[in-house]
C-alpha atoms as a PDB file:
ATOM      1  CA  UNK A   1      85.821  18.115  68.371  1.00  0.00           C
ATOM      2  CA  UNK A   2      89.573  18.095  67.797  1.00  0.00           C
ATOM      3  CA  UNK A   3      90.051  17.248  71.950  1.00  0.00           C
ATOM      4  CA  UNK A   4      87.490  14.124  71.355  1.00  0.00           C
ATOM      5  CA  UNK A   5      90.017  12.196  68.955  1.00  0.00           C
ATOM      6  CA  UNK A   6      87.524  12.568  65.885  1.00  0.00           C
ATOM      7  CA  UNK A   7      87.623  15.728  64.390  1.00  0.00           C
ATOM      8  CA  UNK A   8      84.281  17.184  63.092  1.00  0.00           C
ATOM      9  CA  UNK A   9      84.929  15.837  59.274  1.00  0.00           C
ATOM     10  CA  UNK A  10      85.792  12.117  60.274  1.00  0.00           C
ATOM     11  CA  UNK A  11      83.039  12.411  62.550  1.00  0.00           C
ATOM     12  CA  UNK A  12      80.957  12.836  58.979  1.00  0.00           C
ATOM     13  CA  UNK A  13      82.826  11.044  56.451  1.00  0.00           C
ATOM     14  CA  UNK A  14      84.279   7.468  57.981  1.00  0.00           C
ATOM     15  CA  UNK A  15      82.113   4.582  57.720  1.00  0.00           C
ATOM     16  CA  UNK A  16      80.103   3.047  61.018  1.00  0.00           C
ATOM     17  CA  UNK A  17      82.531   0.203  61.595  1.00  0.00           C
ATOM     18  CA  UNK A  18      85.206   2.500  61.720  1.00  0.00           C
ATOM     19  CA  UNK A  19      83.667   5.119  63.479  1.00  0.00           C
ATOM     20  CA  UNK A  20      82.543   2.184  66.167  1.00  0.00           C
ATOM     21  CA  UNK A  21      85.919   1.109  66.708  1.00  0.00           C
ATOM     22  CA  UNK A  22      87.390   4.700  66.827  1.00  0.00           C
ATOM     23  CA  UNK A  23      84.726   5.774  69.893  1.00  0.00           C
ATOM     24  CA  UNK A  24      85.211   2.892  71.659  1.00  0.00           C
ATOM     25  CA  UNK A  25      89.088   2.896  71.766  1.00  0.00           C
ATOM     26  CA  UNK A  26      88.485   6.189  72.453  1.00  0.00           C
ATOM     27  CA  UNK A  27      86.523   5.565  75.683  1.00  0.00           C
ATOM     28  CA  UNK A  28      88.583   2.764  76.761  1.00  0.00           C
ATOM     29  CA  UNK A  29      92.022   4.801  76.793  1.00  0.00           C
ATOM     30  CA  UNK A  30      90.455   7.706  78.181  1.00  0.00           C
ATOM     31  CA  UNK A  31      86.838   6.733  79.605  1.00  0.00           C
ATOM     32  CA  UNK A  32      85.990  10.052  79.030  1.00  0.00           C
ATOM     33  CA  UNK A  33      82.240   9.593  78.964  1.00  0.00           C
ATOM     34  CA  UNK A  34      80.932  13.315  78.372  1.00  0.00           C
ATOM     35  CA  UNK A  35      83.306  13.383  74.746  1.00  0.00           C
ATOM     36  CA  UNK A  36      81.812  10.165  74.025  1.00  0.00           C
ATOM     37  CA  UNK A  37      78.256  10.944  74.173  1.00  0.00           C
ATOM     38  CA  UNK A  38      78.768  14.074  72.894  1.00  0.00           C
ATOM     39  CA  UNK A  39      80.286  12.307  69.438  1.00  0.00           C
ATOM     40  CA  UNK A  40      77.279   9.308  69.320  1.00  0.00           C
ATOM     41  CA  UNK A  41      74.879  12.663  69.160  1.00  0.00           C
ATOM     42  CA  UNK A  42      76.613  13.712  66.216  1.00  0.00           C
ATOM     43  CA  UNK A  43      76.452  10.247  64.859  1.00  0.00           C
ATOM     44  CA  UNK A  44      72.638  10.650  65.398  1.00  0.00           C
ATOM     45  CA  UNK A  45      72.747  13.733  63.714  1.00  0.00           C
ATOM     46  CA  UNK A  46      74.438  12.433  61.121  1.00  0.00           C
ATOM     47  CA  UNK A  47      71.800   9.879  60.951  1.00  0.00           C
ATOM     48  CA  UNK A  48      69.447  11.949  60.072  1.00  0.00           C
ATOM     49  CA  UNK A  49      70.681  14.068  57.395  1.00  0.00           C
ATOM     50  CA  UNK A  50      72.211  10.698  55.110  1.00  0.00           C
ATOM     51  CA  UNK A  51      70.912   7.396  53.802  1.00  0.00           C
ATOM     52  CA  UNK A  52      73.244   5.744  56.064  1.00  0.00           C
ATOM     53  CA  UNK A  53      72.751   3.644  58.940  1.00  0.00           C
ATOM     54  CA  UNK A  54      73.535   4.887  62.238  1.00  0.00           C
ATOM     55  CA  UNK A  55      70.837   3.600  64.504  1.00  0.00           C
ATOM     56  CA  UNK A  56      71.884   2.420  67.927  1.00  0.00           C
ATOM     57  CA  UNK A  57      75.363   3.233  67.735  1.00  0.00           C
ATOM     58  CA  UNK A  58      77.629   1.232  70.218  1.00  0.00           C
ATOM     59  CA  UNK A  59      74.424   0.231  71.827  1.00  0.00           C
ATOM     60  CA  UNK A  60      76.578  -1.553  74.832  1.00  0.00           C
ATOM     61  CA  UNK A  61      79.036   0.844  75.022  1.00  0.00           C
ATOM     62  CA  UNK A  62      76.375   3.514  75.906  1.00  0.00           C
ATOM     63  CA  UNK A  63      74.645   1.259  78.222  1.00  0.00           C
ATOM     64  CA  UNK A  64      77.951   0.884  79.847  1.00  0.00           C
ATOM     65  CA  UNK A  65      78.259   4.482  80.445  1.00  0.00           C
ATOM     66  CA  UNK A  66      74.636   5.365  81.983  1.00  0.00           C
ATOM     67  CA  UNK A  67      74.271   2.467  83.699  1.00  0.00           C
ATOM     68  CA  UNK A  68      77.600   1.830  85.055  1.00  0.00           C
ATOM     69  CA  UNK A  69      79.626   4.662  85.713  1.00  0.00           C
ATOM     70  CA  UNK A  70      79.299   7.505  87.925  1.00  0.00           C
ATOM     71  CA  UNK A  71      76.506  10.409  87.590  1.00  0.00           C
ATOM     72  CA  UNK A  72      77.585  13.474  85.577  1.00  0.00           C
ATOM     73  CA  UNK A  73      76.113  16.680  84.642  1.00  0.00           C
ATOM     74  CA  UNK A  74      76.556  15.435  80.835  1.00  0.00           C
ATOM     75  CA  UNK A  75      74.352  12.053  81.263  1.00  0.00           C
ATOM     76  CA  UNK A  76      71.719  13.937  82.809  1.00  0.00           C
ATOM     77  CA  UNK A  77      71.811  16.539  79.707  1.00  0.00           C
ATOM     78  CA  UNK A  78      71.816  13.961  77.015  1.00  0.00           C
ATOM     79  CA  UNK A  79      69.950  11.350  78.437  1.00  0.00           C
ATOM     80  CA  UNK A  80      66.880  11.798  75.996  1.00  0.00           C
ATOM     81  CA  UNK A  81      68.465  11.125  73.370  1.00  0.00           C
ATOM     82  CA  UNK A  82      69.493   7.825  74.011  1.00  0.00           C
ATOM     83  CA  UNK A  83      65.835   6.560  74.785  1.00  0.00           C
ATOM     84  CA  UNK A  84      65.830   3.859  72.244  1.00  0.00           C
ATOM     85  CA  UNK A  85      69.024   2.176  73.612  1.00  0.00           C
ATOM     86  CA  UNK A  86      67.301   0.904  76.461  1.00  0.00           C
ATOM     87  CA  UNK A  87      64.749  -1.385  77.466  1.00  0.00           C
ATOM     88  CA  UNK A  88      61.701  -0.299  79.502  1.00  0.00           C
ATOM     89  CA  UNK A  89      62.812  -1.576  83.149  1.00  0.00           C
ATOM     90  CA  UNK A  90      66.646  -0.094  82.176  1.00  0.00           C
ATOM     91  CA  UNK A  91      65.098   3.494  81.462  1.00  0.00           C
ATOM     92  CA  UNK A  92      63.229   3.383  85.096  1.00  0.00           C
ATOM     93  CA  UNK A  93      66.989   2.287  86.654  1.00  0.00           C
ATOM     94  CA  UNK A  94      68.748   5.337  84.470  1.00  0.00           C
ATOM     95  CA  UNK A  95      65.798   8.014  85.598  1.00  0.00           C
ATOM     96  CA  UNK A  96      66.237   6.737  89.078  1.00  0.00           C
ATOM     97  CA  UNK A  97      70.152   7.086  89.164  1.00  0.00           C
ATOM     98  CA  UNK A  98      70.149  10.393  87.123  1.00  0.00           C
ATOM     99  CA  UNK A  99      67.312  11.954  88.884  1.00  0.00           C
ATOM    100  CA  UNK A 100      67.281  10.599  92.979  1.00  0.00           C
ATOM    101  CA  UNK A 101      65.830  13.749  94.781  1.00  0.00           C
ATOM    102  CA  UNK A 102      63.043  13.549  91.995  1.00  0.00           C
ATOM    103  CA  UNK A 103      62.356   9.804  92.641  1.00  0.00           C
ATOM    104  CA  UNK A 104      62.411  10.777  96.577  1.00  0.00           C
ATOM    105  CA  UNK A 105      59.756  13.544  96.641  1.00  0.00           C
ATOM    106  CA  UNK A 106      57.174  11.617  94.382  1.00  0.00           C
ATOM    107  CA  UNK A 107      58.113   8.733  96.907  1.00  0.00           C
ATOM    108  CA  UNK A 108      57.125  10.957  99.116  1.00  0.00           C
ATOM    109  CA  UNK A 109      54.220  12.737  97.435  1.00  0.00           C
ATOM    110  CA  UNK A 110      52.701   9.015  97.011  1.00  0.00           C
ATOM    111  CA  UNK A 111      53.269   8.196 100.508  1.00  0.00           C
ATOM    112  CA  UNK A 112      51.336  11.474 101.370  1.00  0.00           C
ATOM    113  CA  UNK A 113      48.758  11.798  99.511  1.00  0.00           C
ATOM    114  CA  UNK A 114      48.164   7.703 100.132  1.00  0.00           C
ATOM    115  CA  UNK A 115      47.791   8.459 104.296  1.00  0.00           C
ATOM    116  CA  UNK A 116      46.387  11.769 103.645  1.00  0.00           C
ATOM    117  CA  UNK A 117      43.226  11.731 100.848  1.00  0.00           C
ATOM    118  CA  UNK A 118      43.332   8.082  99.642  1.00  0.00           C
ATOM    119  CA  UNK A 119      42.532   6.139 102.993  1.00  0.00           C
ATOM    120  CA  UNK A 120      39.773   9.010 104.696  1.00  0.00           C
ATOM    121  CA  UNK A 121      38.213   9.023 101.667  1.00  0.00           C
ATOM    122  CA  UNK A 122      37.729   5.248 101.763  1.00  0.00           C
ATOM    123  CA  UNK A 123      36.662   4.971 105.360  1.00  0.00           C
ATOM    124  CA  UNK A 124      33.701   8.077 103.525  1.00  0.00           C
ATOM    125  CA  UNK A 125      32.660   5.604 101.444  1.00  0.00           C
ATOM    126  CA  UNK A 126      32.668   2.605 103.352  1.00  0.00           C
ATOM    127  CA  UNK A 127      29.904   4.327 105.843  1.00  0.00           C
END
C-alpha cells in the first residue's frame, strides 16, 4: 500500500484523526478513488480486530466518491461494504448508478410480467 500514500503499518498504527486527514488529502491531490476505498476497508478491518473506533470513516468523503464521481470497476467491487454509510433512499441511487442494465431488465421484467400475467388474470377474476 506503499503507491496509496499510507503504507500498510501507518495504515495500523496512526490514530483516526490522523488517518482522516491523511486519506482525505490523499484523495484531494490525487482523487484516486479505487486507493481510497481500498485503504477505508483496511480501516474497517482494522476495526474489527482493536478496541478502537473506526466506524464510518470519512463518512462524506465516501459518499462523495459513490455518489458523485464516475462508475468504476472498484465501486462496484466494494460497494457492500460501505452499506452503513448511507441512508436507505442513497443506497437505491448507488445500486441504480452501479448496476443500470440490472435496474433496466427488472424494469422490464415488471413491465412484463404486469401486461402479461397480472392484468388477464384480473379480467379471470372479475368474471
Amino acid at each position: 500500500m506503499k503507491e496509496h500514500g499510507l503504507s500498510r503499518q501507518q495504515l495500523f498504527k496512526l490514530s483516526r484523526r490522523t488517518l482522516e486527514k491523511r486519506i482525505r488529502t490523499f484523495y484531494y491531490e490525487t482523487t484516486d478513488g479505487k486507493a481510497t476505498i481500498e485503504m477505508l476497508i483496511a480501516l474497517q478491518v482494522r476495526e474489527e480486530l482493536c478496541d478502537a473506533d473506526f466506524s464510518n470513516v470519512l463518512r462524506a468523503l465516501v459518499q462523495h466518491i459513490f455518489l458523485k464521481t464516475r462508475s468504476t470497476a472498484a465501486m462496484r467491487r466494494y460497494y457492500l461494504y460501505f452499506g452503513e454509510y448511507f441512508g436507505k433512499k442513497d443506497w437505491q441511487l448507488l445500486s441504480i448508478k452501479l448496476f443500470p442494465t440490472q435496474t433496466f431488465i427488472a424494469e422490464k421484467l415488471e413491465q412484463l410480467y404486469t401486461q402479461v400475467i397480472k392484468r388477464p388474470l384480473t379480467g379471470l377474476a372479475e368474471s
